[in-house]
Protein backbone atom coordinates (compact mmCIF):
# COMPACT_ATOMS: atom_id res chain seq x y z
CA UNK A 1 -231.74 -230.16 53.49
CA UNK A 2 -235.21 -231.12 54.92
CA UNK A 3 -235.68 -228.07 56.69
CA UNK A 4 -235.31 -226.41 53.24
CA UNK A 5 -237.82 -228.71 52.12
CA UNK A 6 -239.95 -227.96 54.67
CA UNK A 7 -240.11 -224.43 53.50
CA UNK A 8 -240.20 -224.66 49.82
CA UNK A 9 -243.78 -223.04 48.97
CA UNK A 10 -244.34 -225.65 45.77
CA UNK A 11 -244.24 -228.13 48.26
CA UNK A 12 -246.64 -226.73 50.58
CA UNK A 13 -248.59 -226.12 47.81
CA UNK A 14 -248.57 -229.44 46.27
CA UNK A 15 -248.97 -230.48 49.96
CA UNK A 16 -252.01 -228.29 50.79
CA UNK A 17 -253.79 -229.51 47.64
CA UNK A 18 -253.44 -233.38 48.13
CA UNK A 19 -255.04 -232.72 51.57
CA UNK A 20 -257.86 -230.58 50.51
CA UNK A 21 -258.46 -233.13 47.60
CA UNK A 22 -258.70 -236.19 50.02
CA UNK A 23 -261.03 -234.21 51.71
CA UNK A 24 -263.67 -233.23 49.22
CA UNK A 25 -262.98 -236.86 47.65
CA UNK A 26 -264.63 -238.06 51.30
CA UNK A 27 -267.20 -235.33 50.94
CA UNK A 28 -268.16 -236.51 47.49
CA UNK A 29 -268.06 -240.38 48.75
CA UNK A 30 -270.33 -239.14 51.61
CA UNK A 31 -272.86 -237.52 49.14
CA UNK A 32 -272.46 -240.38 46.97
CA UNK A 33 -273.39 -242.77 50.00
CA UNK A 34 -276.44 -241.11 51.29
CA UNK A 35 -278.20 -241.18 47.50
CA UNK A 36 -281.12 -242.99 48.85
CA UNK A 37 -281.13 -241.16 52.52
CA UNK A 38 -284.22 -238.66 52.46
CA UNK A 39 -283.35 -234.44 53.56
CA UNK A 40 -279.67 -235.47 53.38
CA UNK A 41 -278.20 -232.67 51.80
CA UNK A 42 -275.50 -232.89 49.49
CA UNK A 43 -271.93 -231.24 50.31
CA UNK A 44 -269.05 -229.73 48.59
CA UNK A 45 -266.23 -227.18 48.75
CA UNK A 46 -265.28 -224.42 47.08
CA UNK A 47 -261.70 -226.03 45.96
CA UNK A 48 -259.85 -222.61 44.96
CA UNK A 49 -260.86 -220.89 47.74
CA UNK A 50 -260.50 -223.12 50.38
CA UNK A 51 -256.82 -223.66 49.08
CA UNK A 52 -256.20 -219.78 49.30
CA UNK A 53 -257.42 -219.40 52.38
CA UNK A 54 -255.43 -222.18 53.68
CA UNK A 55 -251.78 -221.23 51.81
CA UNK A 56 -252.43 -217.32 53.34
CA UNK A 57 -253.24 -218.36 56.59
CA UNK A 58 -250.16 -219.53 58.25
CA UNK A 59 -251.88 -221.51 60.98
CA UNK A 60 -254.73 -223.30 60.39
CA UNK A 61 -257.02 -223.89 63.73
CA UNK A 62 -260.67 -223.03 62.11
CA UNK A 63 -262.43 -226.78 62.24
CA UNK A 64 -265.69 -228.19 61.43
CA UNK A 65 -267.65 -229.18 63.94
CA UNK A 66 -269.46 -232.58 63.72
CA UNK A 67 -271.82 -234.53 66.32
CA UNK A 68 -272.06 -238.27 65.77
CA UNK A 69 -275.07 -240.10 67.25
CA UNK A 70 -273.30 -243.05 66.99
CA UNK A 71 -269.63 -244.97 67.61
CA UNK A 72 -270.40 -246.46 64.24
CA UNK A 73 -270.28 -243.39 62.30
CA UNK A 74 -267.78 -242.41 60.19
CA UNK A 75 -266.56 -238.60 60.75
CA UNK A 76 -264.22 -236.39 58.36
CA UNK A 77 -261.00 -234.99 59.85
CA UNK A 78 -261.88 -231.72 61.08
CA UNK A 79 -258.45 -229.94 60.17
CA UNK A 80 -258.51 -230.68 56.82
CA UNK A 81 -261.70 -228.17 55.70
CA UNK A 82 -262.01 -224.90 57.35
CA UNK A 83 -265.19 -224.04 59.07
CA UNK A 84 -267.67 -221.67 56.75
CA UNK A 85 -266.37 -223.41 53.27
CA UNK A 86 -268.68 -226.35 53.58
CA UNK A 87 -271.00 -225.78 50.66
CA UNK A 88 -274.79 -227.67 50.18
CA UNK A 89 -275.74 -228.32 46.24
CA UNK A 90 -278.85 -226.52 45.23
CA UNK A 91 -280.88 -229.77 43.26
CA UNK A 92 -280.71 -229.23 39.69
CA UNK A 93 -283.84 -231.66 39.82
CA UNK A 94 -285.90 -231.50 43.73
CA UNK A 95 -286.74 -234.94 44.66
CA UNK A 96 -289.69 -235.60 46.99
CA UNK A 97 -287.78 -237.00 49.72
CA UNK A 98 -285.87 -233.96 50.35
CA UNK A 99 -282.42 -235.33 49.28
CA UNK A 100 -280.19 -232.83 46.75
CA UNK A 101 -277.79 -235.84 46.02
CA UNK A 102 -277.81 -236.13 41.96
CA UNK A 103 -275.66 -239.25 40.83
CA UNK A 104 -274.49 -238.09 37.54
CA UNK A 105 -273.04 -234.84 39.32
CA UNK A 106 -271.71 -236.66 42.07
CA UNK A 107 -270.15 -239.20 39.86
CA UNK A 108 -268.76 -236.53 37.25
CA UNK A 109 -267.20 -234.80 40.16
CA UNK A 110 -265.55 -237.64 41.77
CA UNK A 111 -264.14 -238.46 39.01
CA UNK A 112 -263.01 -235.35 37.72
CA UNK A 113 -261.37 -234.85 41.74
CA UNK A 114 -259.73 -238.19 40.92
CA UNK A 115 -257.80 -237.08 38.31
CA UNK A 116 -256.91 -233.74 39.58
CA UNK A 117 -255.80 -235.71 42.97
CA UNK A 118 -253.38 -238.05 40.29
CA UNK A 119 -252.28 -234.83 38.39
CA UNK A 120 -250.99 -233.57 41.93
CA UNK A 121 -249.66 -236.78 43.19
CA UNK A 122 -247.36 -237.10 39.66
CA UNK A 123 -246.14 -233.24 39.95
CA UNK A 124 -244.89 -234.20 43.66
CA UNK A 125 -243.11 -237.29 42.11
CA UNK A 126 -241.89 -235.30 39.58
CA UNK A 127 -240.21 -232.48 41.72
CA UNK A 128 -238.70 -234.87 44.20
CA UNK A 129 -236.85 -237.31 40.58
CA UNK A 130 -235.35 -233.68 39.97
CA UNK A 131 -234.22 -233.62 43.40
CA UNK A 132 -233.15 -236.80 43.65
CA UNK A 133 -231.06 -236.13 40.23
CA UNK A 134 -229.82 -232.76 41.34
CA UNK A 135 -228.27 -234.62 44.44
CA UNK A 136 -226.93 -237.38 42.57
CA UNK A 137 -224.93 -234.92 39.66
CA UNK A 138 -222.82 -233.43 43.07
């Protein structure tokens, strides 16, 4: 039964989004973060795409590389965004310190990758009650 489950593509994709979701949630927490940090450069994916790529590919071993300068940083797991998606925001307003980070879009986006991120989390609740019920009703 598991190894059926381990196959089932809704899964994978259900499975595949909730992982690309925590991802760009950390992104947008990241950008969110470094508001007030001059040239920092704020990040994003390409949601849609990145999820393609990742449900054609059937291994994933493209990573992001990242260089800390410090123990005390705090790095994103490298397998869950492939290398090359990693998009920069182009400022809607240029601020004189260099920094692209605008609050209102980083807050409507976090928020909006929230929900979507709940939305996923009830479908995969949902399919495994029908489960659940279709084994019971043998």
């Amino acid at each position: 039964m598991i190894s059926k489950l381990d196959r089932d593509q809704e899964l994978n994709l259900y499975h595949q989004a909730l992982n690309l979701r925590t991802a760009r949630q950390e992104l947008l927490s990241s950008n969110i973060a470094n508001a007030d940090t001059p040239n920092y450069k704020a990040k994003d994916i390409d949601f849609s795409s990145v999820l393609r790529e990742k449900l054609s590919s059937t291994t994933n071993t493209t990573q992001v590389g990242l260089t800390t300068t410090s123990s005390g940083h705090i790095s994103i797991d490298p397998t869950r965004i492939p290398g090359g998606n990693l998009l920069y925001r182009v400022p809607l307003q240029p601020s004189a310190d260099g920094n692209t980070v605008d609050m209102n879009t980083e807050r409507t986006q976090f928020a909006d990758n929230a929900i979507r991120y709940d939305a996923i989390i009830t479908l995969i609740k949902d399919k495994f009650s029908d489960l659940s019920l279709a084994m019971q009703e043998r």
